[in-house]
Protein backbone atom coordinates (compact mmCIF):
# COMPACT_ATOMS: atom_id res chain seq x y z
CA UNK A 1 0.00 0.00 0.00
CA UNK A 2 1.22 3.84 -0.78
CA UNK A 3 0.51 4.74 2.56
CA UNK A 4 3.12 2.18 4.08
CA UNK A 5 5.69 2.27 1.10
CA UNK A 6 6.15 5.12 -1.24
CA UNK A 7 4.39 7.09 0.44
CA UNK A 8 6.48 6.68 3.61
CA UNK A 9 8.87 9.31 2.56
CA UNK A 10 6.02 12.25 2.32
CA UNK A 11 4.53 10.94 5.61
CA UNK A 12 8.13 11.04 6.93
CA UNK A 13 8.27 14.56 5.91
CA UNK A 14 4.92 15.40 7.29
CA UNK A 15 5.25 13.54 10.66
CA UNK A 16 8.04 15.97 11.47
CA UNK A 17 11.18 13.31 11.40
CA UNK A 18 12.67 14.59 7.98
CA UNK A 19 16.18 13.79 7.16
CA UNK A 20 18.65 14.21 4.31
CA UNK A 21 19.40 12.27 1.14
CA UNK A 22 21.78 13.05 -1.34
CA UNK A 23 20.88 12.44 -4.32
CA UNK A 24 23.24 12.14 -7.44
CA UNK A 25 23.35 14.07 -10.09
CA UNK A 26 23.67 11.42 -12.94
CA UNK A 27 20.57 9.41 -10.32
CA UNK A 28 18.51 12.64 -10.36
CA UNK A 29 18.98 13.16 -14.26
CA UNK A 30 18.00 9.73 -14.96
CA UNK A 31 14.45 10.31 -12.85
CA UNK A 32 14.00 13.14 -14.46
CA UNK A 33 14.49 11.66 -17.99
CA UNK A 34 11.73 9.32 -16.43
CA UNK A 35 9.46 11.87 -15.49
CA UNK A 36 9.18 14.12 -18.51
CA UNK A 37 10.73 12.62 -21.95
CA UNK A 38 7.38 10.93 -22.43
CA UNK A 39 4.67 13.08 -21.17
CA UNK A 40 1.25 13.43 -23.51
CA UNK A 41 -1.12 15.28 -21.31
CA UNK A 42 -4.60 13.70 -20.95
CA UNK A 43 -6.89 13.08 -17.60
CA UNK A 44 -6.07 10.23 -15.34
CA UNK A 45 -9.11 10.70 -13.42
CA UNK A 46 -12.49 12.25 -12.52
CA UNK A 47 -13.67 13.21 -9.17
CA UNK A 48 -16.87 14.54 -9.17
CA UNK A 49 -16.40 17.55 -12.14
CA UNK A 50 -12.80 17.80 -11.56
CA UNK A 51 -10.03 16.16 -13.10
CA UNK A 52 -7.07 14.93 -12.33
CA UNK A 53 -4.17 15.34 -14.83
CA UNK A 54 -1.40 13.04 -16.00
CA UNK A 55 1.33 16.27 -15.46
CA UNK A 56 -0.27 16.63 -12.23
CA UNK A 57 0.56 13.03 -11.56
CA UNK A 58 3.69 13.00 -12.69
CA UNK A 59 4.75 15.98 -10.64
CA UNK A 60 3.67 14.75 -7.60
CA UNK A 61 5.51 11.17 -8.13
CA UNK A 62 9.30 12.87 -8.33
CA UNK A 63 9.83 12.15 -4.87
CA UNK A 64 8.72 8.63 -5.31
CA UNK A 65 10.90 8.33 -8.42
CA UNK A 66 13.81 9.30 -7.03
CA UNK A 67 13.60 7.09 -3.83
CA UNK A 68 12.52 4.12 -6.53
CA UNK A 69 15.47 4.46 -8.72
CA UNK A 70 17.81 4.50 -5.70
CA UNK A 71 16.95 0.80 -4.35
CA UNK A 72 15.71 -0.79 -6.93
CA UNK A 73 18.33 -3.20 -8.02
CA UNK A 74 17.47 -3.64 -11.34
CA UNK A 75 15.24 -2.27 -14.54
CA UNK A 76 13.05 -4.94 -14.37
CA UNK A 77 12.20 -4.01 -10.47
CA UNK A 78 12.25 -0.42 -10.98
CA UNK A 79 9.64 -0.58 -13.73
CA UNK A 80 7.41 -2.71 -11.24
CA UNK A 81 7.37 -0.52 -8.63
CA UNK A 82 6.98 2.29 -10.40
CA UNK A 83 3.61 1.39 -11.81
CA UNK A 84 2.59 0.12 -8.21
CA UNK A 85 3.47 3.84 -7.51
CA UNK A 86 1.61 5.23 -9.82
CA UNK A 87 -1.44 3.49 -9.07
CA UNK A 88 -1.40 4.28 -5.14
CA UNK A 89 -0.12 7.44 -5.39
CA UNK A 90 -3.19 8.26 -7.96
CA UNK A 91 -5.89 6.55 -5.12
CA UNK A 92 -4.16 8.75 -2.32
CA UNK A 93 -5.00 12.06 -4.70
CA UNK A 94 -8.62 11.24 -5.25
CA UNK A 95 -8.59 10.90 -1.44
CA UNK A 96 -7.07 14.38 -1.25
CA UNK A 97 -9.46 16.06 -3.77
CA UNK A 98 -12.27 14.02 -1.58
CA UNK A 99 -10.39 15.77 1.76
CA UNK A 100 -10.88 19.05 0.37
CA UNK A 101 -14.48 18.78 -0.29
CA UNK A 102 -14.65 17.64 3.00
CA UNK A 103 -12.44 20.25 4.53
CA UNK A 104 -14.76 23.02 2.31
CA UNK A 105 -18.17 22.02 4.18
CA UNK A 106 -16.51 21.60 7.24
CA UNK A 107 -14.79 25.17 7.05
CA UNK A 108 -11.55 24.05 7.51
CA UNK A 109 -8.86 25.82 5.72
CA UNK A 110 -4.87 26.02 6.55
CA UNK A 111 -3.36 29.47 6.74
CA UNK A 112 -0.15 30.49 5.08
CA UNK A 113 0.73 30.89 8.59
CA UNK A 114 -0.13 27.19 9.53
CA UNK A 115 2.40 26.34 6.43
CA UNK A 116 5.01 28.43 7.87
CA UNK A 117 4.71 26.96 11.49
CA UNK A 118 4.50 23.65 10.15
CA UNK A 119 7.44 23.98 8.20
CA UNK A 120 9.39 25.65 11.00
CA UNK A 121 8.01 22.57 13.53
CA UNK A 122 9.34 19.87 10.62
CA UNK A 123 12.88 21.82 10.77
CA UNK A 124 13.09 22.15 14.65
CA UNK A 125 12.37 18.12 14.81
CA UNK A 126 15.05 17.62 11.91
CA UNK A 127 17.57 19.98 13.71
CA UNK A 128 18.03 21.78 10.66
CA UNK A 129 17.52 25.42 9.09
CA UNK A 130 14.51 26.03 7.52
CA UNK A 131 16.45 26.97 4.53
CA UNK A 132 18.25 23.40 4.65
CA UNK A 133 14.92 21.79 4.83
CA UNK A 134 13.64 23.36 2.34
CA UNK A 135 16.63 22.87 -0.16
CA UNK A 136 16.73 18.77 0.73
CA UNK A 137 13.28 18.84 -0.22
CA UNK A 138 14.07 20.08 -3.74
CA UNK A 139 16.95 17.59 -3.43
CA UNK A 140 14.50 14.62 -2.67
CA UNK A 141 12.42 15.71 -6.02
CA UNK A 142 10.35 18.42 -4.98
CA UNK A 143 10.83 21.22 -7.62
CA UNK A 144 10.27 24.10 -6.05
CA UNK A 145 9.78 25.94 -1.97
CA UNK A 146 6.09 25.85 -3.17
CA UNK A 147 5.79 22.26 -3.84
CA UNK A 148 6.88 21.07 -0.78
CA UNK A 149 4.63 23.93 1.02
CA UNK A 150 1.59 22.31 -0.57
CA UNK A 151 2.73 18.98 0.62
CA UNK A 152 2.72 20.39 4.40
CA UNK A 153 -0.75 21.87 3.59
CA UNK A 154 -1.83 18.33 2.51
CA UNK A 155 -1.21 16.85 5.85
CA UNK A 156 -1.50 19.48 7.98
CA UNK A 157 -5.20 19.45 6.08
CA UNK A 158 -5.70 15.31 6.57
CA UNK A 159 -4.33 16.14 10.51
CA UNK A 160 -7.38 18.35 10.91
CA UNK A 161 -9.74 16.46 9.25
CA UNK A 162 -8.86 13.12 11.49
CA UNK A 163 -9.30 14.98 14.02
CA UNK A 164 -12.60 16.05 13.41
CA UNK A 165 -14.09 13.17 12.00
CA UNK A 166 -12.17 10.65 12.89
CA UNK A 167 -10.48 10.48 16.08
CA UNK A 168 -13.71 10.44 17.81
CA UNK A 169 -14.43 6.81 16.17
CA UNK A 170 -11.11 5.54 17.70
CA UNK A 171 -12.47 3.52 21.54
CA UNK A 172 -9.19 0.97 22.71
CA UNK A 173 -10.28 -1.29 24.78
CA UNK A 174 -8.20 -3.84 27.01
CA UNK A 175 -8.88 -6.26 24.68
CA UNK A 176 -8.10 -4.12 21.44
CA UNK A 177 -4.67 -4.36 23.06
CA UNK A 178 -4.49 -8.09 23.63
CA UNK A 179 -5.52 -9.15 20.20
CA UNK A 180 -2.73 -6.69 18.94
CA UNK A 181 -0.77 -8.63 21.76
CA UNK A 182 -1.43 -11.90 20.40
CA UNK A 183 -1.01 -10.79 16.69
CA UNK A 184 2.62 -9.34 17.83
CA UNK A 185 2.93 -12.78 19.30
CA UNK A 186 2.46 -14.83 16.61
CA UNK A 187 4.51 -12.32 14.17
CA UNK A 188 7.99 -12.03 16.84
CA UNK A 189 7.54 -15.67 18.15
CA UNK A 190 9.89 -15.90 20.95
CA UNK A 191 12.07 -12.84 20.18
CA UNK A 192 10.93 -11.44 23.29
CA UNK A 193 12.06 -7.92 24.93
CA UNK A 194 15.55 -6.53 24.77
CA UNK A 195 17.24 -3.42 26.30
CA UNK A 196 19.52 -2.01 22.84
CA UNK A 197 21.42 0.85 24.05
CA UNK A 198 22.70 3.31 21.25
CA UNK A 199 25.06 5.67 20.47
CA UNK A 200 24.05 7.52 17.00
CA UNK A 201 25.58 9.86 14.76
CA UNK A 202 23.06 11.66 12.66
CA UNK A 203 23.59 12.47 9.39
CA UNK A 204 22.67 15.90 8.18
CA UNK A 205 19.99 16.86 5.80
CA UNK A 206 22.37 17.20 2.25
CA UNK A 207 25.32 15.34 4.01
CA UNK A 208 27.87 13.90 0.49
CA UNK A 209 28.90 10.39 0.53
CA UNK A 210 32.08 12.06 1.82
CA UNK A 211 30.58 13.36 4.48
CA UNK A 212 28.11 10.22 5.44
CA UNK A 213 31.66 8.20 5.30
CA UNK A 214 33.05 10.16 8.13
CA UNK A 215 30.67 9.81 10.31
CA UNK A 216 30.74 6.07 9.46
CA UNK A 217 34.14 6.40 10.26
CA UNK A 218 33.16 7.85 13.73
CA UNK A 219 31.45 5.90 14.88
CA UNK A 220 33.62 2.72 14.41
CA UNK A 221 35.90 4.66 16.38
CA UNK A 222 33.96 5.35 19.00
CA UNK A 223 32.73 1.57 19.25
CA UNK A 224 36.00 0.38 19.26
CA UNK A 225 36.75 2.26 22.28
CA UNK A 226 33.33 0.93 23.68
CA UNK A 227 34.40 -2.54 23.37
CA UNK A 228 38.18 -1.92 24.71
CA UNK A 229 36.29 -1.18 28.12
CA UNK A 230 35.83 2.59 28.14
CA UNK A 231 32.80 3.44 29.74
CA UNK A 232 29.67 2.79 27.31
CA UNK A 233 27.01 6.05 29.01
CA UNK A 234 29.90 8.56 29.41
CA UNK A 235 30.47 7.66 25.43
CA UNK A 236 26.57 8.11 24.86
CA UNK A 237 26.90 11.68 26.84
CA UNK A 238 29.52 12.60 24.92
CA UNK A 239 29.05 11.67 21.64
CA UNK A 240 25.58 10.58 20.89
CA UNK A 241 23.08 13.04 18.54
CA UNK A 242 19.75 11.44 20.39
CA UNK A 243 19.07 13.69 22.87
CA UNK A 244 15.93 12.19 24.00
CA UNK A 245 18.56 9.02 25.53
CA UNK A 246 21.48 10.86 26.02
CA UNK A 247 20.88 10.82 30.11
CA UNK A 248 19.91 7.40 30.07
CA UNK A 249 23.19 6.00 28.37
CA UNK A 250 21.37 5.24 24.93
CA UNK A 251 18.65 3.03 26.19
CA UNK A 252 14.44 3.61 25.78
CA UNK A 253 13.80 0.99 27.96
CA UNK A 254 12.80 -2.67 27.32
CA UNK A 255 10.64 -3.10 24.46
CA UNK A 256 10.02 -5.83 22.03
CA UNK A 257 12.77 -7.00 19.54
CA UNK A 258 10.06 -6.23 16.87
CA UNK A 259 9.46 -2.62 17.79
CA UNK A 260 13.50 -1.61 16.83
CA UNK A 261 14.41 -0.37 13.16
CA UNK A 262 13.91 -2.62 11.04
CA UNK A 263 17.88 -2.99 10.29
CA UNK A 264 18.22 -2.83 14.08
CA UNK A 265 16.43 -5.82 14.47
CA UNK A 266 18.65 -8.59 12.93
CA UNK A 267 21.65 -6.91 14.35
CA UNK A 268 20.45 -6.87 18.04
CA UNK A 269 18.91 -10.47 17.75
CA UNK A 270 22.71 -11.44 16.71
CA UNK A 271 24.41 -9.84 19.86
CA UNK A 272 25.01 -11.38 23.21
CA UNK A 273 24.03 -9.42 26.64
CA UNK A 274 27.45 -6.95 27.26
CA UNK A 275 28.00 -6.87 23.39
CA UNK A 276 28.66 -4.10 21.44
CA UNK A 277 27.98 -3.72 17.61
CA UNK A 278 30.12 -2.45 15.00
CA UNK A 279 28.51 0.81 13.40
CA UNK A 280 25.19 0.07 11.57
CA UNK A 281 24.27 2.65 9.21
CA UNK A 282 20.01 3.34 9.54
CA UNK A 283 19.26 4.53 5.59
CA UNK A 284 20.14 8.13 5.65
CA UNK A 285 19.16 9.11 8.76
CA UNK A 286 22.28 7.95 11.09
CA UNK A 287 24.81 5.76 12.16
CA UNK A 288 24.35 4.36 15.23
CA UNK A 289 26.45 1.90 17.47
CA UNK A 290 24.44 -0.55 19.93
CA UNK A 291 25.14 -1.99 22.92
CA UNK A 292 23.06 -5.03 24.07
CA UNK A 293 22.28 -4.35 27.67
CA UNK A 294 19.73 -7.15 28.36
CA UNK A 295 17.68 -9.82 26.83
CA UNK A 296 14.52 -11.35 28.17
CA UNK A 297 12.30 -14.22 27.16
CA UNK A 298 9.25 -13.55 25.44
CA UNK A 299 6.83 -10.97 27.77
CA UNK A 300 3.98 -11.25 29.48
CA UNK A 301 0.86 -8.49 28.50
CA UNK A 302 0.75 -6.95 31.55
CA UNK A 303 4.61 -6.04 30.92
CA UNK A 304 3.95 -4.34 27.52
CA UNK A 305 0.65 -3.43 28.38
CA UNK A 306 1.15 0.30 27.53
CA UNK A 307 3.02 -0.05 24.46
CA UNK A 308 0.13 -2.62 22.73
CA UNK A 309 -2.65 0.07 23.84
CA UNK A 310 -0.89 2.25 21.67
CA UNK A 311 -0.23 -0.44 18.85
CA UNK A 312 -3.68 -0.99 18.95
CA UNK A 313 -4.95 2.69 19.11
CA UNK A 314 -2.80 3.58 16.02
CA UNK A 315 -4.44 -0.10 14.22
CA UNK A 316 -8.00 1.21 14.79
CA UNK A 317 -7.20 4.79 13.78
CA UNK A 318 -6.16 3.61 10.73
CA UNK A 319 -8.92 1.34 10.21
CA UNK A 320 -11.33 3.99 10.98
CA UNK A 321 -9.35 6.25 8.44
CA UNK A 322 -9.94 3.94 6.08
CA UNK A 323 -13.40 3.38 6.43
CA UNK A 324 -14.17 7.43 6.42
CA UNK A 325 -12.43 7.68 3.21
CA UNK A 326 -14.74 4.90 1.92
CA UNK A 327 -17.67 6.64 3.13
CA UNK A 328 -16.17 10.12 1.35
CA UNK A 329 -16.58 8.37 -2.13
CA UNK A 330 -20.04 7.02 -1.92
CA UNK A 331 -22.38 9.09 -4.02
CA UNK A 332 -18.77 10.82 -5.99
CA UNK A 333 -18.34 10.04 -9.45
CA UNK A 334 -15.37 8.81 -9.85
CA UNK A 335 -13.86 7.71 -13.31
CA UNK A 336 -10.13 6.49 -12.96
CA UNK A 337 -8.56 6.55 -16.38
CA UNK A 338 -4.87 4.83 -15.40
């Protein structure tokens, strides 16, 4: 589905946790040879009286090309999911046009000052300028300051909206979170809870290869002296980016194997209690360094209690997301042309 694949790096963007990619020039000429040698404007789809247009389309996917064409590992694959993209990514616009008639009877509008706080919110979570933002969004494929403003008016516009219409659907109950308990269960098998302690470098919004390298380089260092003996928290105090575990040397607490990173996850199953990683980059996002600190056996409910209430909560809201939107295109013509 878009809204768990390509359209992660949009929601990403939206959900305030943006950070850089660097992006190739001969990679970023290639998508763009993509995007534009073949275009024949004609309507992809109808909503109601309004159209939707291939350039419109095709504008909007840049972001999604670019991330396509830089792990696919072959033509054959990047063809595939490109027309999977296409097809989502048109289904999440109709949505959008659907939002906005929504948003219309509702009265709900977003300010050019909601844009700018927004913005200014995304770029205080990042860490970065707002000027850096905004030039690694052009970097990640969207063309101009405006594009990407319009993006941050799309979801601060769906934010609003959920909460109007939907939130109020969402009721977790005790047993919402054991069924999301027992689904966990069945999906993690005895992988149990752990205690991964981490020391990560970030890497900065339009960070080179050069640069990404050094802090690769870094952080090797810097777990090398971790497993000589020097101490592991005044190494996390010192040196670690994450300032949300910086006074609790690196570690969020115990929480299921299944809950890290994905990348995180087969490293930390591999390490032994006391061990220490070698650096492991996370996409382009960081480099981190973990320290195993403790592994249980698989948990009781009543010990992740808290964290399946809000598994669960976040399963129905999106279920109930789903089912609004549904409800949105009864009684809409809608003619999809793709």
């Amino acid at each position: 589905m878009l809204s768990k694949r390509w359209l992660a790096l949009v929601v990403i963007i939206a959900a305030m946790t943006l950070a850089g990619v660097s992006v190739s020039g001969v990679a970023q000429a290639s998508v763009c040879h993509v995007a534009y040698a073949t275009i024949v404007e004609r309507i992809v789809a109808v909503v109601g009286e309004k159209p939707i247009l291939l350039s419109d389309l095709r504008k909007r996917a840049r972001p999604f090309l670019i991330r396509i064409a830089q792990e696919a590992r072959s033509v054959p694959e990047q063809t595939a999911a490109e027309t999977e993209m296409y097809k989502e990514l048109l289904n999440a616009m109709i949505d959008e046009r659907l939002l906005e008639q929504a948003a219309d009877k509702a009265h709900i509008a977003i300010s050019s000052d909601d844009i700018d706080k927004g913005m200014r919110t995304i770029a205080d979570k990042a860490k970065v300028e707002l000027k850096d933002l905004i030039a690694d969004a052009k970097r990640r494929g969207f063309g101009t300051e405006q594009d990407f403003r319009d993006e941050v008016r799309r979801q601060l516009l769906l934010e609003k909206m959920i909460q109007l219409r939907v939130r109020n659907r969402v009721r977790v109950t005790e047993q919402d979170a054991r069924e999301s308990f027992a689904h966990w269960s069945r999906e993690s098998g005895d992988q149990g809870l752990v205690d991964a302690r981490l020391i990560a470098f970030r890497i900065l919004p339009g960070s080179s290869e050069r640069d990404i390298q050094g802090r690769e380089v870094l952080a090797e260092e810097i777990g090398a002296r971790a497993r000589r003996g020097e101490d592991f928290c005044k190494l996390v105090e010192q040196y670690s980016d994450d300032t949300e575990t910086k006074a609790a040397c690196g570690s969020r607490g115990q929480q299921p194997l299944a809950a890290l990173v994905g990348p995180l996850q087969s490293i930390v199953r591999d390490l032994k209690e006391g061990e220490i990683s070698r650096a492991v980059r996370i996409g382009e996002q960081a480099v981190v360094v973990i320290k195993l600190e403790k592994k249980a056996g698989a948990p009781k409910f009543e010990e992740v209690e808290d964290v399946m209430m809000q598994r669960a909560s976040l399963e129905v809201l999106e279920r109930q997301k789903k089912l609004w939107f549904q409800e949105l295109r009864r009684g809409v013509y809608l003619d999809i042309r793709l």
